[in-house]
Protein backbone atom coordinates (compact mmCIF):
# COMPACT_ATOMS: atom_id res chain seq x y z
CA UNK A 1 -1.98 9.99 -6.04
CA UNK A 2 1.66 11.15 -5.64
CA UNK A 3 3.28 9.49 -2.83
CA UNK A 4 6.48 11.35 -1.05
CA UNK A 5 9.28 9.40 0.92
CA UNK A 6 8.79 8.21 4.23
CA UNK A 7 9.50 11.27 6.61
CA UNK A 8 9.98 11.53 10.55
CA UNK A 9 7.22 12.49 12.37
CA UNK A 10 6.72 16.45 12.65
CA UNK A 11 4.05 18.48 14.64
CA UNK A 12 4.52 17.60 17.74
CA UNK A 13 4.51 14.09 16.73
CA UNK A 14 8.51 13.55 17.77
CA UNK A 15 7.08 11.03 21.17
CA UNK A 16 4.69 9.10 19.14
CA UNK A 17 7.44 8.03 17.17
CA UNK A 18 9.78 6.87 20.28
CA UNK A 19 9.74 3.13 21.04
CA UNK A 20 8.63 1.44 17.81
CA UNK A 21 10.20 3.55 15.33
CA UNK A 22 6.48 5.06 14.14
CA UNK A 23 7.41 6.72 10.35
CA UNK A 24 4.79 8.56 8.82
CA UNK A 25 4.14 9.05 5.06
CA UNK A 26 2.56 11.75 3.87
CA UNK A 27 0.66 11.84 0.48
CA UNK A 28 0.54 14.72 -2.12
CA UNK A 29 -3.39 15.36 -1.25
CA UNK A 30 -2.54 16.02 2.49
CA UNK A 31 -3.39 12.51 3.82
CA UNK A 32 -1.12 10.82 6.45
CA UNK A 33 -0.53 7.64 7.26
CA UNK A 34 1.95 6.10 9.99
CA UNK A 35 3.26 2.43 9.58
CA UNK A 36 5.71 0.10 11.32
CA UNK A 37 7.87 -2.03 9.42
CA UNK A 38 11.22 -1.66 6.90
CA UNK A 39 11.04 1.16 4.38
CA UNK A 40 10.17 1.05 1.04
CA UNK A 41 14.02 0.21 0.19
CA UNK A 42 13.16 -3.35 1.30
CA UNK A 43 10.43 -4.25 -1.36
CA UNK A 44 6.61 -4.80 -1.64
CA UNK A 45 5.87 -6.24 1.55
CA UNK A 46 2.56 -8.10 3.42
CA UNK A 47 0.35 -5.79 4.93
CA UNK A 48 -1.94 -5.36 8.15
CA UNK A 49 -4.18 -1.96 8.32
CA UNK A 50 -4.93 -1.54 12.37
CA UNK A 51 -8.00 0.78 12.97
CA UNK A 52 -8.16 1.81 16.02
CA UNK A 53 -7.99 5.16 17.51
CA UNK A 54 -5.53 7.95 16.47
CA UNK A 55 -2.55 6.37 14.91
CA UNK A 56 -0.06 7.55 17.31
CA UNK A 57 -2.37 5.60 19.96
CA UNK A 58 -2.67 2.73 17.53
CA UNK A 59 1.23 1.67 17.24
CA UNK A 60 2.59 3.52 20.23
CA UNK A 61 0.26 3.31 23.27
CA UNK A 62 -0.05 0.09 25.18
CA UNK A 63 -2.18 -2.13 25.71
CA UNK A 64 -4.00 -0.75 22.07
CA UNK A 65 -0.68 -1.28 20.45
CA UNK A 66 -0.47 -4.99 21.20
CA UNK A 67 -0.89 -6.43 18.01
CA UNK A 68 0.87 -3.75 16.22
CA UNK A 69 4.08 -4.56 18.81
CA UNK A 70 3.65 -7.66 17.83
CA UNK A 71 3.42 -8.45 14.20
CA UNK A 72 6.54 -5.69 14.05
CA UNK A 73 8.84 -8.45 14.69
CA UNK A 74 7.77 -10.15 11.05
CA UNK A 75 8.51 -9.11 7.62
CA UNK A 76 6.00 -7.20 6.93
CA UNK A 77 4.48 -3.30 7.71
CA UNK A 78 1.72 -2.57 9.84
CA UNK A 79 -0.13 0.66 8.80
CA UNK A 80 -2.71 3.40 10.52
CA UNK A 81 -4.89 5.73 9.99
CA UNK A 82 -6.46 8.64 12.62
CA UNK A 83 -9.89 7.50 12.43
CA UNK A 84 -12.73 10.12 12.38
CA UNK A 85 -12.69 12.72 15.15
CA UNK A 86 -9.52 11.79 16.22
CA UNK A 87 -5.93 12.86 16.46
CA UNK A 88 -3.78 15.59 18.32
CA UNK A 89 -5.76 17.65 21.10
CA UNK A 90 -8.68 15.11 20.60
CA UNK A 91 -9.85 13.13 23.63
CA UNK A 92 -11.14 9.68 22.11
CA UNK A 93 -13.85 8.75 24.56
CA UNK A 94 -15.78 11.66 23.17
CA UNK A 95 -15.13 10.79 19.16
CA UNK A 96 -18.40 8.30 18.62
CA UNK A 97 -20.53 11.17 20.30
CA UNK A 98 -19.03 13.37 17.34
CA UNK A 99 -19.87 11.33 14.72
CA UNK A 100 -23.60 11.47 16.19
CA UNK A 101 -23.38 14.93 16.49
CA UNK A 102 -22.69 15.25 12.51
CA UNK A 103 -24.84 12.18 11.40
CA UNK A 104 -27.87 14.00 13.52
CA UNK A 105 -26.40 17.15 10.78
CA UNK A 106 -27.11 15.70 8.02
CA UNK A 107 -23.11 14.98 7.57
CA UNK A 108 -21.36 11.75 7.34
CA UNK A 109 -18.06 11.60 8.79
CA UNK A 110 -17.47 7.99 8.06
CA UNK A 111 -17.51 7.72 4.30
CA UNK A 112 -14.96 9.92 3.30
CA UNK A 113 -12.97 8.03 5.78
CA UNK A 114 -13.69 5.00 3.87
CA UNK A 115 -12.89 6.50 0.20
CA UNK A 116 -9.51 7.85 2.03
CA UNK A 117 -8.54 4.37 3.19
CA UNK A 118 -9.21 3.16 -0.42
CA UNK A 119 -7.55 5.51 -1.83
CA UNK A 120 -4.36 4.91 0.14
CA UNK A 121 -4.61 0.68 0.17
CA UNK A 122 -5.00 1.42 -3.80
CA UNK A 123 -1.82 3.28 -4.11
CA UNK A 124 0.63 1.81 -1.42
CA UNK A 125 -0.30 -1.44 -3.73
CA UNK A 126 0.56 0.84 -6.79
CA UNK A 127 3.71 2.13 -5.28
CA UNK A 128 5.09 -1.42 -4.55
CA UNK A 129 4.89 -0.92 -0.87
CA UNK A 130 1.99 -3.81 -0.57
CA UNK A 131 1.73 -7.20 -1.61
CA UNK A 132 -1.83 -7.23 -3.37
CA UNK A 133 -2.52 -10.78 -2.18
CA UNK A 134 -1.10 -10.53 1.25
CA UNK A 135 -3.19 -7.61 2.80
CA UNK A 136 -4.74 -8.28 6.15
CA UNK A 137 -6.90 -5.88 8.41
CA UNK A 138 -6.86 -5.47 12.53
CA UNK A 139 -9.65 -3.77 14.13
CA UNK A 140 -10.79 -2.68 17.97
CA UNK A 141 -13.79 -1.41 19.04
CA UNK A 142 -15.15 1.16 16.66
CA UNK A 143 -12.26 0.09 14.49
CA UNK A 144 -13.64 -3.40 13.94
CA UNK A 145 -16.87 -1.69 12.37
CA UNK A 146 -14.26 0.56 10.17
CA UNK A 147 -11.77 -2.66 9.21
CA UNK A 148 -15.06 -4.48 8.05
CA UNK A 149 -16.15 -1.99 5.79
CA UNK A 150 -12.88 -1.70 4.27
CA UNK A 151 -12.69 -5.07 3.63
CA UNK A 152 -15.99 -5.15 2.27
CA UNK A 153 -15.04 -2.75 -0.56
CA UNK A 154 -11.84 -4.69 -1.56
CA UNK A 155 -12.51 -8.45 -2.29
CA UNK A 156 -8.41 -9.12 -2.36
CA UNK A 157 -8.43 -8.65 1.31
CA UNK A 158 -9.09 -12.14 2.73
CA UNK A 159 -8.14 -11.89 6.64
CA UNK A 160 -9.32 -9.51 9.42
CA UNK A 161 -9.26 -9.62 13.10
CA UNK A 162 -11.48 -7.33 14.83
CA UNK A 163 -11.09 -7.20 18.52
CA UNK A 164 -14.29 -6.14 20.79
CA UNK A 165 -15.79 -4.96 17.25
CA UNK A 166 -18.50 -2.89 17.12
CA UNK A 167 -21.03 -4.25 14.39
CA UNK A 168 -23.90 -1.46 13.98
CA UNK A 169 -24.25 2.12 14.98
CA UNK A 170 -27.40 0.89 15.80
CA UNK A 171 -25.67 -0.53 19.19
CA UNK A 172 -23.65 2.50 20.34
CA UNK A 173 -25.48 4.37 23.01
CA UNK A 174 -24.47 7.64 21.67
CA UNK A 175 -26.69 7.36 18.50
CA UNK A 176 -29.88 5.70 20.79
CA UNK A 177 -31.86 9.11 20.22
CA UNK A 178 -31.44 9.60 16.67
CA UNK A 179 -34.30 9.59 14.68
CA UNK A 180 -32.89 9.47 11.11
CA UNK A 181 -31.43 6.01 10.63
CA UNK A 182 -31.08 5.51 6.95
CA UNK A 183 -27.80 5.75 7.01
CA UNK A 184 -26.73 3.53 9.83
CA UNK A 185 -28.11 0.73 7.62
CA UNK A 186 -24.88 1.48 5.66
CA UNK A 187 -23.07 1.18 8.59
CA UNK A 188 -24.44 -2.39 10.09
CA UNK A 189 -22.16 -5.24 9.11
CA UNK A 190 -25.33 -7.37 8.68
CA UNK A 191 -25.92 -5.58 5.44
CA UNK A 192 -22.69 -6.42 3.86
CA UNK A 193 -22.96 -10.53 4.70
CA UNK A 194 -22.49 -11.04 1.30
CA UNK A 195 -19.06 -9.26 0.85
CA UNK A 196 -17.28 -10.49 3.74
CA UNK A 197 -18.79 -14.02 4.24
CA UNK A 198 -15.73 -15.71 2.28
CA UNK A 199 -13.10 -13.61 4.52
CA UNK A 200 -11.05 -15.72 7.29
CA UNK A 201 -12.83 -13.48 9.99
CA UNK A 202 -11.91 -14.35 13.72
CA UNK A 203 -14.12 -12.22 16.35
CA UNK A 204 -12.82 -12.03 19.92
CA UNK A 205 -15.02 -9.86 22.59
CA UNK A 206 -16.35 -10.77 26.13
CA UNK A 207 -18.63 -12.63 27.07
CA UNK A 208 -20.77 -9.85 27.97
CA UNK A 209 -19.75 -6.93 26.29
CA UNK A 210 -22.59 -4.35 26.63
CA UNK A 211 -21.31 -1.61 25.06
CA UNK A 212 -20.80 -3.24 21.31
CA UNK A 213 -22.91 -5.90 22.31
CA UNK A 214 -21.94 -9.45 22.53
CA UNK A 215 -25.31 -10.96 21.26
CA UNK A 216 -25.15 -8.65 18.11
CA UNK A 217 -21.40 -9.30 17.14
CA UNK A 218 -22.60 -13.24 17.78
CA UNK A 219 -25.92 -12.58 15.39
CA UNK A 220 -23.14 -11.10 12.29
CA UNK A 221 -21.07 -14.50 13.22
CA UNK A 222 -24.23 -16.69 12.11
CA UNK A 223 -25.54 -14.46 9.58
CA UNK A 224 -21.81 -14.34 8.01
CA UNK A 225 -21.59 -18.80 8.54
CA UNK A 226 -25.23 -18.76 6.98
CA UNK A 227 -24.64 -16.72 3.92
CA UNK A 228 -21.02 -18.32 3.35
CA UNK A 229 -22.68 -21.62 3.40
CA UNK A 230 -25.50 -20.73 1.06
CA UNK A 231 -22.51 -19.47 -1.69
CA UNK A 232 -21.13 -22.90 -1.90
CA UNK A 233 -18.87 -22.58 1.35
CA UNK A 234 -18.86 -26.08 3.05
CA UNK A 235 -17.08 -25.07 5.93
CA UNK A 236 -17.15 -20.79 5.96
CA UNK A 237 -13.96 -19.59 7.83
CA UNK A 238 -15.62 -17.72 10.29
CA UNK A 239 -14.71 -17.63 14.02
CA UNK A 240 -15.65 -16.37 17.49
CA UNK A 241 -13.59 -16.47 19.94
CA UNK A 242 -15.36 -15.47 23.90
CA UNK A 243 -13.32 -14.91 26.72
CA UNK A 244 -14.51 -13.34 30.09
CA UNK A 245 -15.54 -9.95 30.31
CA UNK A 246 -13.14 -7.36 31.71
CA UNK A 247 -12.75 -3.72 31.63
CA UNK A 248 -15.46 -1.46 31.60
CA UNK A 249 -18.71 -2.31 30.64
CA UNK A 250 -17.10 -5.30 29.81
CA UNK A 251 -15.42 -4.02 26.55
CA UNK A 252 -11.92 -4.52 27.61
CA UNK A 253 -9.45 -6.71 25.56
CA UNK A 254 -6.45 -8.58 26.99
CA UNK A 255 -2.78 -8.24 25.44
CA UNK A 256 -3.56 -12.18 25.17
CA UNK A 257 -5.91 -11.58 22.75
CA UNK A 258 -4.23 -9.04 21.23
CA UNK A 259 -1.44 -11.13 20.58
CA UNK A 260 -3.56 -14.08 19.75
CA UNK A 261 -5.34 -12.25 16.98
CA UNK A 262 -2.28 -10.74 15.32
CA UNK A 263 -0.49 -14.65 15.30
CA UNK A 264 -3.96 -15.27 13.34
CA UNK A 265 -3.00 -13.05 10.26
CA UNK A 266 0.76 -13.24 10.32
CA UNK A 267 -0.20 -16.88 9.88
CA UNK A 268 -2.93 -15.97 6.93
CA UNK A 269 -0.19 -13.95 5.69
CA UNK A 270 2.87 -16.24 5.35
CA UNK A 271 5.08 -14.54 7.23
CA UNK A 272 4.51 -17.02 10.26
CA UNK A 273 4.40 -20.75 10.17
């Protein structure tokens, strides 16, 4: 996978790029990727891949861009991705009801996602942009359930934060009247226990999150400790971290906890004592 320079933003992409110095690179295959951080002049560096919404939203828009605004003052890049049905002209509050929309189509929006986000990890590590062993991943909201299967597919990856994560399809009201549900068992972190139980995972949602679900991201918490423990893990580094509810439907996260999280991996990356 040919990999150009680093280029400027273009498209209409000029304002994204304002505040935190957003570059973008663009592979050979058409794929884009924005990131935060020194250029590639400066040397393979530590990693964190933030999934959240577009990634102009992810680095540049506050309060989403917390941890992103945060870690940028280590030595190390933060890098994005426009998740599925997202991007320019795209309203995000609409994008899980897409993905329903093509699932109930017989289409599946989220695994060539996945295989893209491989794909990329696999040669930013080839390119010397990415420390192998010092990859972390940031998730919020549907971008928890997309970190999580990333680093379910890549055993190198030992640190993730996911922020108000959703855990299933099976919890998102958008998919409640779906009959076909084979393939959301590919998409429940309960099914993939055994790949990400020996992670450093810290969880942080509200104490009554109802539209991820507070008692299901609690149930992958156990489920993760359990199967850790059964491998041989004495003390599995899992965590859960519950703080009061705010925002809507209690599914807001504070720039607190933002912060908080990102501290988490700089620290399981080295770059912060």
């Amino acid at each position: 996978m040919p990999l150009q320079k680093d280029v400027p933003p273009a498209n209409g992409k000029d304002d994204a790029a304002k505040g935190l110095n957003m570059k973008l690179l663009q592979l050979a295959d058409g794929i884009d990727v924005a990131y935060l951080g020194p250029p590639k002049e400066a040397g393979p560096l530590p990693a964190v891949f933030y999934f959240a919404l577009s990634f102009e939203e992810t680095l540049n828009l506050d309060p989403y861009n917390q941890p992103a605004l945060y870690l940028s003052q280590f030595p190390l890049r933060v890098f994005s991705f426009d998740l599925p049905a997202h991007g320019p002209n795209l309203n995000a509050i609409d994008a899980i009801k897409v993905w329903a929309e093509q699932f109930e189509k017989g289409e599946d929006p989220l695994a060539p996602f996945l295989e893209k986000v491989g794909a990329t990890l696999q040669s930013l590590i080839d390119r010397r942009w990415v420390l192998k062993e010092k990859i972390g991943l940031m998730g919020l909201s549907r971008g928890g359930l997309i970190a999580s299967l990333v680093g379910a597919s890549f055993p190198d990856i030992k640190a993730i934060s996911a922020f108000a994560p959703m855990t299933s399809l099976y919890g998102a009201k958008e998919f409640a009247n779906i009959e076909e549900d084979l393939w959301r068992d590919q998409y429940d972190l309960s099914n993939h226990v055994d790949a990400l139980c020996d992670k450093h995972f810290r969880f942080y949602i509200g104490n009554r999150d109802v539209r991820v679900s507070t008692e299901r991201c609690m149930h992958l918490v156990s489920s993760l400790a359990n199967k850790g423990f059964e491998k041989g893990l004495r003390s599995p580094p899992v965590e859960m971290i519950i703080t009061p509810s705010i925002g809507h439907m209690g599914h807001g996260t504070s720039k607190e906890t933002f912060e908080h999280g990102a501290h988490f991996l700089g620290k399981k990356l080295g770059v912060i004592r």
